[in-house]
PDB file of N, CA and C in Angstrom:
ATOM      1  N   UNK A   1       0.855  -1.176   0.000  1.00  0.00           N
ATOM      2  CA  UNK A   1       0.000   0.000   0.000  1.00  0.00           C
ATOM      3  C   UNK A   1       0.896   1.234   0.000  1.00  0.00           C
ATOM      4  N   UNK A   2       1.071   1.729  -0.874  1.00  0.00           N
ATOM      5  CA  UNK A   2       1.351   3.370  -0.752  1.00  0.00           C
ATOM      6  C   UNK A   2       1.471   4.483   0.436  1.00  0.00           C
ATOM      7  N   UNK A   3       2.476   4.750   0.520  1.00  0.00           N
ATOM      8  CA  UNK A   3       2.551   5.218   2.138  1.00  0.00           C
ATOM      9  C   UNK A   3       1.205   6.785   2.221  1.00  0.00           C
ATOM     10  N   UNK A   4       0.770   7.083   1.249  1.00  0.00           N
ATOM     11  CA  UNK A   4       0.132   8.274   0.722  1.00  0.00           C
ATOM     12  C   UNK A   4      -1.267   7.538   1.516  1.00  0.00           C
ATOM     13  N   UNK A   5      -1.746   6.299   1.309  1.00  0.00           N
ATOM     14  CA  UNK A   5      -2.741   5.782   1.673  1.00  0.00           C
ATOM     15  C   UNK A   5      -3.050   5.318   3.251  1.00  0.00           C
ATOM     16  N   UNK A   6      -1.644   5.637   3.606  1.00  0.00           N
ATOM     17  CA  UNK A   6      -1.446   5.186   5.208  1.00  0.00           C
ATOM     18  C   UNK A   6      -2.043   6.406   6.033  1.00  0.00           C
ATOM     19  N   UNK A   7      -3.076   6.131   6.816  1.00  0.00           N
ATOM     20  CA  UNK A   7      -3.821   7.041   8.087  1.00  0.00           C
ATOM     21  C   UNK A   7      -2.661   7.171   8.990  1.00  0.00           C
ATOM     22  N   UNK A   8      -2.957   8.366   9.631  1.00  0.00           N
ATOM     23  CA  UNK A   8      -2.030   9.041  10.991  1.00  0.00           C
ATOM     24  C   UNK A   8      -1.912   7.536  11.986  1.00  0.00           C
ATOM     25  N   UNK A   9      -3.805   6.703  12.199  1.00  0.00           N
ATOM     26  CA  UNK A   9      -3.722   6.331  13.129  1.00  0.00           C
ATOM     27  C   UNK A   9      -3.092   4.649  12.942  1.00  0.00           C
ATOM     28  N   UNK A  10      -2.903   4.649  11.239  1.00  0.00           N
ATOM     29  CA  UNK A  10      -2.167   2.779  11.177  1.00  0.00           C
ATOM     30  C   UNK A  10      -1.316   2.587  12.015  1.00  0.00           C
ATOM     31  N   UNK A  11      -0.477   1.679  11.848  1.00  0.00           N
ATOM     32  CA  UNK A  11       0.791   1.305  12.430  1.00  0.00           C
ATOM     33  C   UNK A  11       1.029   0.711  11.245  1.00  0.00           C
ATOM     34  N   UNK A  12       2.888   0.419  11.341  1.00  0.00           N
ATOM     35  CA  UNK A  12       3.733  -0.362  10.228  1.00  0.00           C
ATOM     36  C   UNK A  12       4.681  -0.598  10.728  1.00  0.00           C
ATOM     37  N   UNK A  13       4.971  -1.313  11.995  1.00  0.00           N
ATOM     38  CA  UNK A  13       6.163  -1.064  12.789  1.00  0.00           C
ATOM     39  C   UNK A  13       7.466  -1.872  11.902  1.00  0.00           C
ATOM     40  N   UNK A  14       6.712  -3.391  10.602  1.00  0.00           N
ATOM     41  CA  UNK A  14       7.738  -4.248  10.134  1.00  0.00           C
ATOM     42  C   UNK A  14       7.407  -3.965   8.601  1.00  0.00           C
ATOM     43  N   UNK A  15       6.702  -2.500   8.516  1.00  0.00           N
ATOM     44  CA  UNK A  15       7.036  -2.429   6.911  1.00  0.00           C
ATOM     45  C   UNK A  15       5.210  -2.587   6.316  1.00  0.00           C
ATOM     46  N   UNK A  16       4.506  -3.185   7.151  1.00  0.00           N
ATOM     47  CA  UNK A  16       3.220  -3.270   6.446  1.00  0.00           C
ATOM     48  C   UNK A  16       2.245  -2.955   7.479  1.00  0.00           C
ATOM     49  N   UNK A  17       1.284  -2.401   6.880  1.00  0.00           N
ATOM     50  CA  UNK A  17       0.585  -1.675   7.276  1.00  0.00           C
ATOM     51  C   UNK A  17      -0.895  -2.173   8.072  1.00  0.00           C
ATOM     52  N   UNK A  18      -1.052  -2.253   9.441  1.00  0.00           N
ATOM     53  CA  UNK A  18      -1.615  -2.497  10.076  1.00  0.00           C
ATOM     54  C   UNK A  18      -2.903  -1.680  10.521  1.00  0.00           C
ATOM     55  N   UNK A  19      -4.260  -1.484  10.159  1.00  0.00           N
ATOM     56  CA  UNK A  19      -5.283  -0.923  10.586  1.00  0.00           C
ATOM     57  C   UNK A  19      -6.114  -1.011  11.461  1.00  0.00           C
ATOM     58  N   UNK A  20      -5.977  -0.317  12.812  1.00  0.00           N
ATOM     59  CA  UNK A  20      -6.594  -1.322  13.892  1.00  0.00           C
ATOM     60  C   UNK A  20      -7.528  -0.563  14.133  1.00  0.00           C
ATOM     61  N   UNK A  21      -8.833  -0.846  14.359  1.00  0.00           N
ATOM     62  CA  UNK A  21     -10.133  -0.202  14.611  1.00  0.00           C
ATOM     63  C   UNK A  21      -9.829   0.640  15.867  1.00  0.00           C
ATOM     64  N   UNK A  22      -9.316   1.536  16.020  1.00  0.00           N
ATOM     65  CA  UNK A  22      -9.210   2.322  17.724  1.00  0.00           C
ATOM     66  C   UNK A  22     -10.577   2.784  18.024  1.00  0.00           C
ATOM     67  N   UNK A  23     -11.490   3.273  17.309  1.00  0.00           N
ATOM     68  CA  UNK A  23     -13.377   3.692  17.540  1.00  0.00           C
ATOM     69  C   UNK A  23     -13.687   2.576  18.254  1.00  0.00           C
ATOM     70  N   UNK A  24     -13.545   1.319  18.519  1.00  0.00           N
ATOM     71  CA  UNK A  24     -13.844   0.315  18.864  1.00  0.00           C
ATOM     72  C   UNK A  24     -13.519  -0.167  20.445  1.00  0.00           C
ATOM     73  N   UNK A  25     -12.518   0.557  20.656  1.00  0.00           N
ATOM     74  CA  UNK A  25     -11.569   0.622  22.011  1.00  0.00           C
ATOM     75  C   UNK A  25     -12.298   0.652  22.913  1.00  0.00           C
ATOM     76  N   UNK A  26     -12.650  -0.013  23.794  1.00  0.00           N
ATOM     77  CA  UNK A  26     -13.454   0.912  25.463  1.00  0.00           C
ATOM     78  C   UNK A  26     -12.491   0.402  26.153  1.00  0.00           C
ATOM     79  N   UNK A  27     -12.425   1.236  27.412  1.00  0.00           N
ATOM     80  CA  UNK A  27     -11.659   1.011  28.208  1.00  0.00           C
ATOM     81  C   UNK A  27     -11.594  -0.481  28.897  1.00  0.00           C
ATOM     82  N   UNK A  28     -10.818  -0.658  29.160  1.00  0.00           N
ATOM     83  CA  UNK A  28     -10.251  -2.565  29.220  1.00  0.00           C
ATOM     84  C   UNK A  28     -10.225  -2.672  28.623  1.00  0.00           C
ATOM     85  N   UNK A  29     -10.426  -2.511  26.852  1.00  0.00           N
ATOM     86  CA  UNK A  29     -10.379  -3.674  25.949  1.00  0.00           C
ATOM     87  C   UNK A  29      -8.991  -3.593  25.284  1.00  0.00           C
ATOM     88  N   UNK A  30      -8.568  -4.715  24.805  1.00  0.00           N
ATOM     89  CA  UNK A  30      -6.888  -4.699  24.299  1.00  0.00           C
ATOM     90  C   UNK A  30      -7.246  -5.018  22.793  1.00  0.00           C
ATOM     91  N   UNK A  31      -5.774  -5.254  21.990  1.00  0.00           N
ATOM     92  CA  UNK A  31      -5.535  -5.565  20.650  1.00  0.00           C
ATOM     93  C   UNK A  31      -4.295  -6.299  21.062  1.00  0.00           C
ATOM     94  N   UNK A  32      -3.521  -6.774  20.016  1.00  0.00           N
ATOM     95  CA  UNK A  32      -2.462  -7.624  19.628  1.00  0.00           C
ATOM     96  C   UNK A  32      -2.148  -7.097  18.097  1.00  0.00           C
ATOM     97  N   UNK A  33      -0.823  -6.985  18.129  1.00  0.00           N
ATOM     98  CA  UNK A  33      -0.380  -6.187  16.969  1.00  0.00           C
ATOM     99  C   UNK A  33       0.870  -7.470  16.877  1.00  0.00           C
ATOM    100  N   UNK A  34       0.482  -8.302  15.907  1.00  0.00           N
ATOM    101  CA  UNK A  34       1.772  -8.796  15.653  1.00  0.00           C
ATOM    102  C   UNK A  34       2.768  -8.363  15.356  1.00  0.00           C
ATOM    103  N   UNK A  35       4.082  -8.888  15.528  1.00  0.00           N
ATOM    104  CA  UNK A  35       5.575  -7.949  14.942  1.00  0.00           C
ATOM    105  C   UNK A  35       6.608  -8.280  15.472  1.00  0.00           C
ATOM    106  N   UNK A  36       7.800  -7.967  14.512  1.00  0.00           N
ATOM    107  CA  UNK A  36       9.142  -8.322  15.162  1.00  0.00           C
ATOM    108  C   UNK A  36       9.790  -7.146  15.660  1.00  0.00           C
ATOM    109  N   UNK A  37       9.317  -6.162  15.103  1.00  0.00           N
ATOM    110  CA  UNK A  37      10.066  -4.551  15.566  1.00  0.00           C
ATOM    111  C   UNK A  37       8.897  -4.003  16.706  1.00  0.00           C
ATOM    112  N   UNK A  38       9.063  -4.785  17.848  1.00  0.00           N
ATOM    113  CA  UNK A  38       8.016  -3.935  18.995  1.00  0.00           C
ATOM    114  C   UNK A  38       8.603  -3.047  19.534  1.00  0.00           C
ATOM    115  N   UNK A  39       9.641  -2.252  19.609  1.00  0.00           N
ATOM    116  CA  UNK A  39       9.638  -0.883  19.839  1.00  0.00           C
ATOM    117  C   UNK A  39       9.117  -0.088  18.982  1.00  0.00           C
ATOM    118  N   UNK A  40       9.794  -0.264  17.976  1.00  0.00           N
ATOM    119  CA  UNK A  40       8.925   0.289  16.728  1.00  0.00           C
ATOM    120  C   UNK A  40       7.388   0.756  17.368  1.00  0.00           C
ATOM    121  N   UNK A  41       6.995  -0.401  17.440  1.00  0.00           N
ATOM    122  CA  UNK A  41       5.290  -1.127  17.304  1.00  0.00           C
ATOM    123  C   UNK A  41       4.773  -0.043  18.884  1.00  0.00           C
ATOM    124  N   UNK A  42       5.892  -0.251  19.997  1.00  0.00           N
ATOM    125  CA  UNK A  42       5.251   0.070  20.915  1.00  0.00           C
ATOM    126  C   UNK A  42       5.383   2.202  20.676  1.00  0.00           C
ATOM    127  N   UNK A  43       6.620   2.873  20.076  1.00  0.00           N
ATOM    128  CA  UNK A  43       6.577   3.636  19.615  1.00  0.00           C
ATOM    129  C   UNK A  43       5.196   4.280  18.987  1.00  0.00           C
ATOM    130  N   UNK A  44       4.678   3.794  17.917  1.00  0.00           N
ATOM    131  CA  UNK A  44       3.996   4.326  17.403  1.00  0.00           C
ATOM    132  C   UNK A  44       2.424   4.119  17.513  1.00  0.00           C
ATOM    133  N   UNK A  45       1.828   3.322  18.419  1.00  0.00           N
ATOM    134  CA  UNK A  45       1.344   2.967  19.891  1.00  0.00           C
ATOM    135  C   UNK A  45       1.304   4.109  20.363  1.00  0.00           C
ATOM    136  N   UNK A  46       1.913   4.233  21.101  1.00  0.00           N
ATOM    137  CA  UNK A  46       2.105   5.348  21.558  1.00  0.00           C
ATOM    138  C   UNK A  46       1.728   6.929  21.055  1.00  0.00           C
ATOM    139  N   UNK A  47       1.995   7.272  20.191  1.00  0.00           N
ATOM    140  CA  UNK A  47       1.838   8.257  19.253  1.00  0.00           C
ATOM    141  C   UNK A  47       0.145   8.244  19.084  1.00  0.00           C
ATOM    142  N   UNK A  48      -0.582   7.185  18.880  1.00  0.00           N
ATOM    143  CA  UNK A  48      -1.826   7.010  18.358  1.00  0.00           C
ATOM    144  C   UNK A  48      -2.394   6.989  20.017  1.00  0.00           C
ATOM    145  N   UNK A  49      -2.323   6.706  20.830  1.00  0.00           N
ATOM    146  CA  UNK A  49      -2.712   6.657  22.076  1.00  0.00           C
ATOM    147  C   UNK A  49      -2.664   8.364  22.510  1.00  0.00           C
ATOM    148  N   UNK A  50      -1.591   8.987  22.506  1.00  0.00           N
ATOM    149  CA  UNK A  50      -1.277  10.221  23.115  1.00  0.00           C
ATOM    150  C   UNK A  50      -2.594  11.123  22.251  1.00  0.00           C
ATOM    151  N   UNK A  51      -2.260  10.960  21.146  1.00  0.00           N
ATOM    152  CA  UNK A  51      -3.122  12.068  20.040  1.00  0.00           C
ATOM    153  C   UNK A  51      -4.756  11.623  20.488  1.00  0.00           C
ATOM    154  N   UNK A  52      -5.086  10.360  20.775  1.00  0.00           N
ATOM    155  CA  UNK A  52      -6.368  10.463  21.187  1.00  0.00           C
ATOM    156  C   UNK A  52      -6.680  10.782  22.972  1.00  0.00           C
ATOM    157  N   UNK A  53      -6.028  10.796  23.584  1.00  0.00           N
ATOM    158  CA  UNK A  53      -5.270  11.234  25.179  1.00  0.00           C
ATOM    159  C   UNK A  53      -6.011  10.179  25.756  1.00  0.00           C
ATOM    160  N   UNK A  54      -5.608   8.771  25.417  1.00  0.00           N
ATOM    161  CA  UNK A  54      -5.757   7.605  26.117  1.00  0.00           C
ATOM    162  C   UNK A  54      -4.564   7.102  27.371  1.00  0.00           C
ATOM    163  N   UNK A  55      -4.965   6.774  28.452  1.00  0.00           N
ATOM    164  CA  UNK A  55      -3.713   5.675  28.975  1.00  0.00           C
ATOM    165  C   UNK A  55      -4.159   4.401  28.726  1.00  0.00           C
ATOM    166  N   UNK A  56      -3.078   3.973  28.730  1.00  0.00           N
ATOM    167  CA  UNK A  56      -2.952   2.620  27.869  1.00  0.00           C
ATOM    168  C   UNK A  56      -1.541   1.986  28.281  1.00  0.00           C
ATOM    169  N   UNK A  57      -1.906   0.552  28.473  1.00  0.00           N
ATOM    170  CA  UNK A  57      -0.340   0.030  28.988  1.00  0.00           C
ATOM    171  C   UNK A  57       0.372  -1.557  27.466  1.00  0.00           C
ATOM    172  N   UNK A  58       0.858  -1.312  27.443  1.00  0.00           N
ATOM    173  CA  UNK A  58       1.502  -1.925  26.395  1.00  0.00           C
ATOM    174  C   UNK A  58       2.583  -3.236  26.554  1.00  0.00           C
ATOM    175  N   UNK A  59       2.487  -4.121  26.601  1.00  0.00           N
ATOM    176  CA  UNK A  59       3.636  -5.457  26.222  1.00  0.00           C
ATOM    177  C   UNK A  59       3.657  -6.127  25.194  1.00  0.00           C
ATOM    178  N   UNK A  60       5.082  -6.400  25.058  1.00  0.00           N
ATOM    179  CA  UNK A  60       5.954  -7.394  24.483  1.00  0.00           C
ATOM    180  C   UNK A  60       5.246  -8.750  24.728  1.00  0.00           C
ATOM    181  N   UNK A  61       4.843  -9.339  24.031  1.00  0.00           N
ATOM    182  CA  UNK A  61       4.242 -11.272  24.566  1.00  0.00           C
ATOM    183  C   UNK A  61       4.211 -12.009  23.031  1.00  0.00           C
ATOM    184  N   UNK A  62       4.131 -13.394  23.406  1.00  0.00           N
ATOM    185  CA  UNK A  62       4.023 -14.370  21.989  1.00  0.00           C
ATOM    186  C   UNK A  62       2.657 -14.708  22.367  1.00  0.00           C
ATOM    187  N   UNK A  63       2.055 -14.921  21.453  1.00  0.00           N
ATOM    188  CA  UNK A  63       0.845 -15.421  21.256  1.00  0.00           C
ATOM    189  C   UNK A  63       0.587 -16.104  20.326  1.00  0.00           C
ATOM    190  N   UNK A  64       0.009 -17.447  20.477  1.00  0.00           N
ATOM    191  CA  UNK A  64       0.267 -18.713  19.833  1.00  0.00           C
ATOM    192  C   UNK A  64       1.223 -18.081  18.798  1.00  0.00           C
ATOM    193  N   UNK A  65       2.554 -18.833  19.385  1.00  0.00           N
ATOM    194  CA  UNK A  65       3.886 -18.535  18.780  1.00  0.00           C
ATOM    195  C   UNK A  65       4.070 -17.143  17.729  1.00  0.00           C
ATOM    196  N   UNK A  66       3.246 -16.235  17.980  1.00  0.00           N
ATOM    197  CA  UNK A  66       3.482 -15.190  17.163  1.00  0.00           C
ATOM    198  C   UNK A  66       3.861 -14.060  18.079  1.00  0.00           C
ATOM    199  N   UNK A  67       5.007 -13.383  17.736  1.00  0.00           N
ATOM    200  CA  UNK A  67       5.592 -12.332  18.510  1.00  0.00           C
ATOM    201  C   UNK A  67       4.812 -11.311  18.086  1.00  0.00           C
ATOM    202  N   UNK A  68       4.517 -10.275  19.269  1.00  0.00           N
ATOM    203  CA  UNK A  68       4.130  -8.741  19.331  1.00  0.00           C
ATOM    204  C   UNK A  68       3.599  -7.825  20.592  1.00  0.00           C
ATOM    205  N   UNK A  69       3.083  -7.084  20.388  1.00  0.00           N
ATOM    206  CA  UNK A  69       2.379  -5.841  21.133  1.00  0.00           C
ATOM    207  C   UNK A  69       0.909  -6.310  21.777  1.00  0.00           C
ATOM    208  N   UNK A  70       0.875  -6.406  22.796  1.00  0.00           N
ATOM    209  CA  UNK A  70      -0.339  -6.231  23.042  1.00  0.00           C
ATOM    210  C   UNK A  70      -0.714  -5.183  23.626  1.00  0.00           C
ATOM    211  N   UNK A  71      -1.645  -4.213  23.618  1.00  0.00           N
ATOM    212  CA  UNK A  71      -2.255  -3.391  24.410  1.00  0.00           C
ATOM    213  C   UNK A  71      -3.809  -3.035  24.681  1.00  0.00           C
ATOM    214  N   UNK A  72      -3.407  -2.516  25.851  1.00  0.00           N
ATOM    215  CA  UNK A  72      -4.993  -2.006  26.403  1.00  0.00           C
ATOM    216  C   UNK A  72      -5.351  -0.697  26.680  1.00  0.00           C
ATOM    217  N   UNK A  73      -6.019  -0.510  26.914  1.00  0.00           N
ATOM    218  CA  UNK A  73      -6.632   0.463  26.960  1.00  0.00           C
ATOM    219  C   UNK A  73      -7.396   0.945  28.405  1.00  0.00           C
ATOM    220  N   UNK A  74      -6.548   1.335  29.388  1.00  0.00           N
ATOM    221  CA  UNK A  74      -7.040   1.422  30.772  1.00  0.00           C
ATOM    222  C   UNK A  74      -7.548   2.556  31.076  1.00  0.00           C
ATOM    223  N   UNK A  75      -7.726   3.982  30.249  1.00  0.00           N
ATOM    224  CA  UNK A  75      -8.314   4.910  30.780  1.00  0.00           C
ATOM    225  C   UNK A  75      -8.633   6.180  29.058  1.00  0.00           C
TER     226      UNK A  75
END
């Protein structure tokens, strides 16, 4: 996808472009962002969290053997 086509709020922490429903978010609820670059991942996380002025806590975990991000959404 064309980086022109990429929203403020995607992520791409390993190069492709990830669209995660954030409208969908209530507080407690998490996502899983697969990936091998989770700073990256937790970086720009971050960025999309701040701009909507969420707290939110973020880890590193495998999930059925797939490495990434999970986060939630605590306030």
């Amino acid at each position: 996808m064309p980086t022109y086509l990429k929203k403020t709020s995607d992520l791409d922490p390993d190069g492709v472009i990830i669209r995660v429903q954030w409208g969908g978010m209530v507080v407690g609820s998490s996502v899983f962002v697969p990936c091998i670059d989770t700073e990256r991942a937790k970086s720009q996380i971050k960025k999309v969290m701040k701009s909507k002025g969420w707290e939110y806590k973020a880890s590193v975990v495998v999930e059925n053997e797939c490495q990434g991000v999970r986060v939630w959404r605590i306030l």
